[in-house]
Protein backbone atom coordinates (compact mmCIF):
# COMPACT_ATOMS: atom_id res chain seq x y z
CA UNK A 1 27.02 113.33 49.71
CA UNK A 2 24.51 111.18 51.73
CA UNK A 3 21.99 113.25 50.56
CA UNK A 4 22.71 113.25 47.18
CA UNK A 5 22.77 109.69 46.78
CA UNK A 6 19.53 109.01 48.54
CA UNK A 7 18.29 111.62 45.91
CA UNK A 8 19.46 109.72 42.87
CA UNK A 9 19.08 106.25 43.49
CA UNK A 10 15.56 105.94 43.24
CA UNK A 11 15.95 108.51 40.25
CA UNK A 12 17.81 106.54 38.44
CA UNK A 13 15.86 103.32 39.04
CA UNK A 14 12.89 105.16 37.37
CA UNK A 15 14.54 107.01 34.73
CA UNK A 16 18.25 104.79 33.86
CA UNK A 17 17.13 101.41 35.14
CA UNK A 18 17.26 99.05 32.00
CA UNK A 19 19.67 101.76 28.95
CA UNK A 20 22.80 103.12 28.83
CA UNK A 21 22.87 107.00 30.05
CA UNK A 22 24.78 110.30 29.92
CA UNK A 23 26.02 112.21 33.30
CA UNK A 24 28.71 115.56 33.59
CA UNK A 25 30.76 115.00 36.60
CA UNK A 26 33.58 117.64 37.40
CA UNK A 27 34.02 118.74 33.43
CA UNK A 28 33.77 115.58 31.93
CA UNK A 29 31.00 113.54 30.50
CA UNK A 30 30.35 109.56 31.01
CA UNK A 31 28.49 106.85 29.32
CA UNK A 32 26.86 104.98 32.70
CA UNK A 33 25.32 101.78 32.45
CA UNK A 34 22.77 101.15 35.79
CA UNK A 35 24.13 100.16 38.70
CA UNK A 36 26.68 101.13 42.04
CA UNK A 37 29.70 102.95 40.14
CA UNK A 38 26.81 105.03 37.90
CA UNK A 39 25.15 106.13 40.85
CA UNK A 40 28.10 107.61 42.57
CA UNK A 41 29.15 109.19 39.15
CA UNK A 42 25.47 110.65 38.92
CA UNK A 43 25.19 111.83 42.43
CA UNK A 44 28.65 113.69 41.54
CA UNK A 45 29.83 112.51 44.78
CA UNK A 46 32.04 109.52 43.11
CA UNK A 47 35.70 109.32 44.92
CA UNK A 48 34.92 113.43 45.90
CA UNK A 49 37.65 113.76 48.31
CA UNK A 50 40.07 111.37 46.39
CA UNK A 51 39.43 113.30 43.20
CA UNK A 52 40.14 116.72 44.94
CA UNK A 53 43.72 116.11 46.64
CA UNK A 54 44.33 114.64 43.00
CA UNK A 55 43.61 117.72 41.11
CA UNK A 56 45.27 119.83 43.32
CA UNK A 57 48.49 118.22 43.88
CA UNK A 58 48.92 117.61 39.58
CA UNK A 59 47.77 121.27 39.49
CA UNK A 60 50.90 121.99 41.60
CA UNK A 61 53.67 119.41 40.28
CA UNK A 62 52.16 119.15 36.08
CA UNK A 63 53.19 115.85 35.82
CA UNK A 64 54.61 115.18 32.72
CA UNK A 65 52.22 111.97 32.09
CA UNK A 66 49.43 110.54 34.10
CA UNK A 67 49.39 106.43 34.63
CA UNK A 68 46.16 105.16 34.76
CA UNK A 69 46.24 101.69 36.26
CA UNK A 70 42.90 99.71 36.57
CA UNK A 71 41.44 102.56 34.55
CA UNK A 72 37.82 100.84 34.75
CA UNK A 73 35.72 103.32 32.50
CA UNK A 74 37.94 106.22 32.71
CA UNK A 75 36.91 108.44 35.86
CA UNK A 76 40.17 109.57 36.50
CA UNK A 77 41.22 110.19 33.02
CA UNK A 78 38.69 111.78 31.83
CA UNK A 79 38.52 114.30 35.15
CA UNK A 80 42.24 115.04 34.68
CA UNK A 81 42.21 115.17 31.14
CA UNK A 82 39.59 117.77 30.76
CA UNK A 83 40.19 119.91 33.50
CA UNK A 84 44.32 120.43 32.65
CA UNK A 85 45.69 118.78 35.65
CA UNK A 86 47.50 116.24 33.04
CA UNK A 87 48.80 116.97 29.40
CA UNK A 88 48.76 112.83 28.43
CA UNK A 89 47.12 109.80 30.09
CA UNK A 90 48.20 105.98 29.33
CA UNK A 91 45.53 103.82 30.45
CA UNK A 92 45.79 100.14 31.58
CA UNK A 93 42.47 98.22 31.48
CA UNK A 94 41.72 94.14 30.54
CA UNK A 95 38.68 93.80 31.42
CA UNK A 96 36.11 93.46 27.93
CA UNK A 97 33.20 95.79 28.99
CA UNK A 98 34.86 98.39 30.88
CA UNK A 99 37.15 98.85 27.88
CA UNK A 100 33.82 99.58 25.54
CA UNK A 101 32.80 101.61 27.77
CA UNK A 102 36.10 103.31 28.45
CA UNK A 103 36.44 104.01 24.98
CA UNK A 104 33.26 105.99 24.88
CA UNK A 105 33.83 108.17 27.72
CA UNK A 106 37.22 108.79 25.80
CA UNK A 107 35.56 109.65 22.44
CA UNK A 108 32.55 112.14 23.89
CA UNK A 109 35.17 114.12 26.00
CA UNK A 110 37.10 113.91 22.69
CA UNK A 111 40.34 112.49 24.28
CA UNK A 112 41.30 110.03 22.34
CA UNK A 113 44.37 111.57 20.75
CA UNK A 114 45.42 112.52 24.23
CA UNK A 115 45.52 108.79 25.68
CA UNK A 116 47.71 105.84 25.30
CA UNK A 117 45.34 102.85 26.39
CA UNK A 118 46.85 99.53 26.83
CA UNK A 119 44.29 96.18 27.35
CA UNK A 120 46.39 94.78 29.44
CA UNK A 121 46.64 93.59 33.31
CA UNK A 122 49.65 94.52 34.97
CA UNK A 123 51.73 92.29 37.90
CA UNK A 124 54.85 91.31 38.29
CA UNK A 125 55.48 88.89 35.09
CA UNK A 126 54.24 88.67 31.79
CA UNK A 127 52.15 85.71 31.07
CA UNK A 128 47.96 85.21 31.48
CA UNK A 129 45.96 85.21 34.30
CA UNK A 130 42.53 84.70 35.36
CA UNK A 131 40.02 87.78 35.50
CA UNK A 132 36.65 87.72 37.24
CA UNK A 133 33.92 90.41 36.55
CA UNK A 134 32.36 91.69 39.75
CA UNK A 135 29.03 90.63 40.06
CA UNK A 136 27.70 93.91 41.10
CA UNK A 137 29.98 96.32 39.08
CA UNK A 138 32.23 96.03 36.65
CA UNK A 139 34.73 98.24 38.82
CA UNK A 140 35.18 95.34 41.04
CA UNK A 141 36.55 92.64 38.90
CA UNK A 142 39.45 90.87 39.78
CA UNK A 143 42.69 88.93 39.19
CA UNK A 144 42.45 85.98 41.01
CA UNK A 145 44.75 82.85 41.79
CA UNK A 146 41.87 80.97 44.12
CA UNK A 147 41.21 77.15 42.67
CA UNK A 148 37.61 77.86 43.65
CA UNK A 149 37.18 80.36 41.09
CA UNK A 150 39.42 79.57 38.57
CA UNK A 151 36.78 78.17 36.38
CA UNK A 152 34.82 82.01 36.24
CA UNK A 153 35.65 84.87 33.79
CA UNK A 154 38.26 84.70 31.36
CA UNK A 155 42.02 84.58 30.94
CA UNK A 156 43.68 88.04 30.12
CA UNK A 157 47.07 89.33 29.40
CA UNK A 158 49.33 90.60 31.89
CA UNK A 159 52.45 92.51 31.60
CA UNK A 160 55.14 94.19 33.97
CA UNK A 161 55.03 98.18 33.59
CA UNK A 162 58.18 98.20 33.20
CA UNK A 163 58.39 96.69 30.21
CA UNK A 164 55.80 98.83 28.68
CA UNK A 165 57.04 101.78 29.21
CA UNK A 166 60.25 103.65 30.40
CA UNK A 167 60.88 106.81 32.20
CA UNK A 168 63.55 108.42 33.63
CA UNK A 169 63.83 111.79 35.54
CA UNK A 170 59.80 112.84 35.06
CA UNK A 171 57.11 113.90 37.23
CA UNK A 172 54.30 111.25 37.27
CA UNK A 173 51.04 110.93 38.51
CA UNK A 174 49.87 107.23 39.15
CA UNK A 175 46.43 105.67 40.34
CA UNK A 176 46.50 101.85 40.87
CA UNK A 177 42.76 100.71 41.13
CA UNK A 178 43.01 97.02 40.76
CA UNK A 179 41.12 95.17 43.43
CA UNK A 180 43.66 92.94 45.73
CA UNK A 181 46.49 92.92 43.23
CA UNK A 182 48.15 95.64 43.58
CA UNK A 183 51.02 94.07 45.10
CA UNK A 184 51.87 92.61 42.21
CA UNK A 185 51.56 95.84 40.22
CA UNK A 186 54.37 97.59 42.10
CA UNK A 187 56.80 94.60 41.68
CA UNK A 188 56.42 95.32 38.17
CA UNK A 189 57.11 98.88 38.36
CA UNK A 190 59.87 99.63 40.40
CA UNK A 191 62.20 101.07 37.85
CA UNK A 192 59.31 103.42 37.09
CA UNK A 193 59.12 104.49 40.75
CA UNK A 194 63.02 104.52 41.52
CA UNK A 195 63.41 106.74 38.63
CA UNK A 196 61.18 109.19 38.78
CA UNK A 197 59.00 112.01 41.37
CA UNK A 198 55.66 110.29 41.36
CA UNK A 199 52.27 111.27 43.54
CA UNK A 200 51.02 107.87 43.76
CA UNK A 201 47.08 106.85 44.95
CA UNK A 202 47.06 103.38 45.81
CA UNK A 203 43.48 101.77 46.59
CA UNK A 204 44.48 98.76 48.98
CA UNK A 205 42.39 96.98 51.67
CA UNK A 206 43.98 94.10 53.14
CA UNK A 207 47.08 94.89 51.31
CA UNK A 208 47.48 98.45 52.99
CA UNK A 209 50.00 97.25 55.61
CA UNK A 210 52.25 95.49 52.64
CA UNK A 211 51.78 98.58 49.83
CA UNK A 212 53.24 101.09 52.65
CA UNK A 213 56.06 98.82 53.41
CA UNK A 214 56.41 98.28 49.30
CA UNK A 215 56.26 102.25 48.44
CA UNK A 216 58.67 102.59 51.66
CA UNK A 217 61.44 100.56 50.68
CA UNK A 218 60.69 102.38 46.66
CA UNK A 219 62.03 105.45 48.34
CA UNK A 220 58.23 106.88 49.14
CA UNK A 221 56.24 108.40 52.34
CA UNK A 222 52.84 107.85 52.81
CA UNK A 223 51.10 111.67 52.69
CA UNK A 224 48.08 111.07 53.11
CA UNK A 225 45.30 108.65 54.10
CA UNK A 226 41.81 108.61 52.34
CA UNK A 227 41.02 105.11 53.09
CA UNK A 228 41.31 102.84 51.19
CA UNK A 229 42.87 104.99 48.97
CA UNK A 230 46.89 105.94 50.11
CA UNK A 231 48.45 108.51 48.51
CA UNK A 232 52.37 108.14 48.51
CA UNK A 233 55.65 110.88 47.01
CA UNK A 234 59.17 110.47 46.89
CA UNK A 235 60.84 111.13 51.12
CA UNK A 236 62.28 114.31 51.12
CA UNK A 237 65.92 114.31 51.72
């Protein structure tokens, strides 16, 4: 992987630095814009071992509907989408340039009637909040609460998943991708979680010690450790 990326960064500075570009990665094609997210996507090397135990464990439980939470530009989606691991996706995404580019991705894999995309945060309450685009990549923009940077980015809506939608006795697949926030996420979700089997990837850095305590107490085990992704399913017994 190492290797690859040395390879492609100064590629793409020469060939993708200023436009919009095109790149296949596991079955699935993406719009990239320059910068750190397109040249993991590019190198084919972008969340590798993440992606794998994801496709294989769908492969073996067909979820009934994959949850896409913090979908960004549609990595996951599109991946699971195209390759069968999923038959449906419903996508959760507020921030205003990853959702143009999200929608792209969705319309050249040709996945648009397979998708349910909501522009929406999610947390624990309805209401607005503040988002702030990550300097670097869009990928990292955030929710945040600080007064320092209240006065950055934009206000967007949030909702509990809960409310949105409502399952009961499915198979799910879930990745929550949301930068420090995830927290809030899975207070907003625990019906979903309580009533279902879900395989669960949760990215979480200083949160990890609070999202395994969270997904405990939901009834869930942590399987296995890809840090700082988590992947969680329902305890057995």
């Amino acid at each position: 992987m190492k290797i690859r990326r040395r390879f492609k960064k100064p590629f793409n500075k020469v060939f993708h630095a200023r436009h919009y570009f095109i790149s296949r990665y596991r079955g699935a094609d993406f719009l990239l814009r320059p910068g750190v997210g397109s040249l993991e996507i590019s190198a084919k090397i972008a969340e590798a071992p993440e992606l794998t135990n994801f496709m294989r464990r769908c492969r073996e439980l067909r979820p009934d509907f994959f949850l896409d939470i913090g979908a960004n530009i549609g990595l996951y989606s599109c991946i699971l989408l195209k390759n069968g691991c999923v038959p449906r996706a419903i996508l959760f995404e507020p921030e205003l340039k990853n959702l143009v580019q999200l929608r792209a991705n969705l319309l050249i894999n040709n996945l648009l009637d397979s998708v349910e995309l909501h522009e929406v945060a999610l947390g624990s309450a309805e209401g607005r909040v503040r988002l702030v685009p990550g300097e670097v990549d869009s990928g990292l923009s955030r929710i945040v609460t600080e007064d320092a940077l209240i006065g950055a980015g934009y206000d967007v809506n949030v909702a509990r998943l809960d409310d949105l939608v409502s399952f009961t006795d499915q198979c799910l697949a879930i990745k929550i991708d949301v930068e420090r926030f995830e927290r809030e996420v899975l207070a907003g979700m625990q019906n979903t979680l309580r009533r279902n089997r879900c395989v669960i990837q949760i990215e979480a850095f200083e949160t990890r010690d609070q999202v395994i305590s969270m997904m405990k107490d939901a009834g869930y085990d942590l399987v296995l450790a890809l840090s700082p992704n988590f992947v969680f399913e329902r305890a057995k017994g």
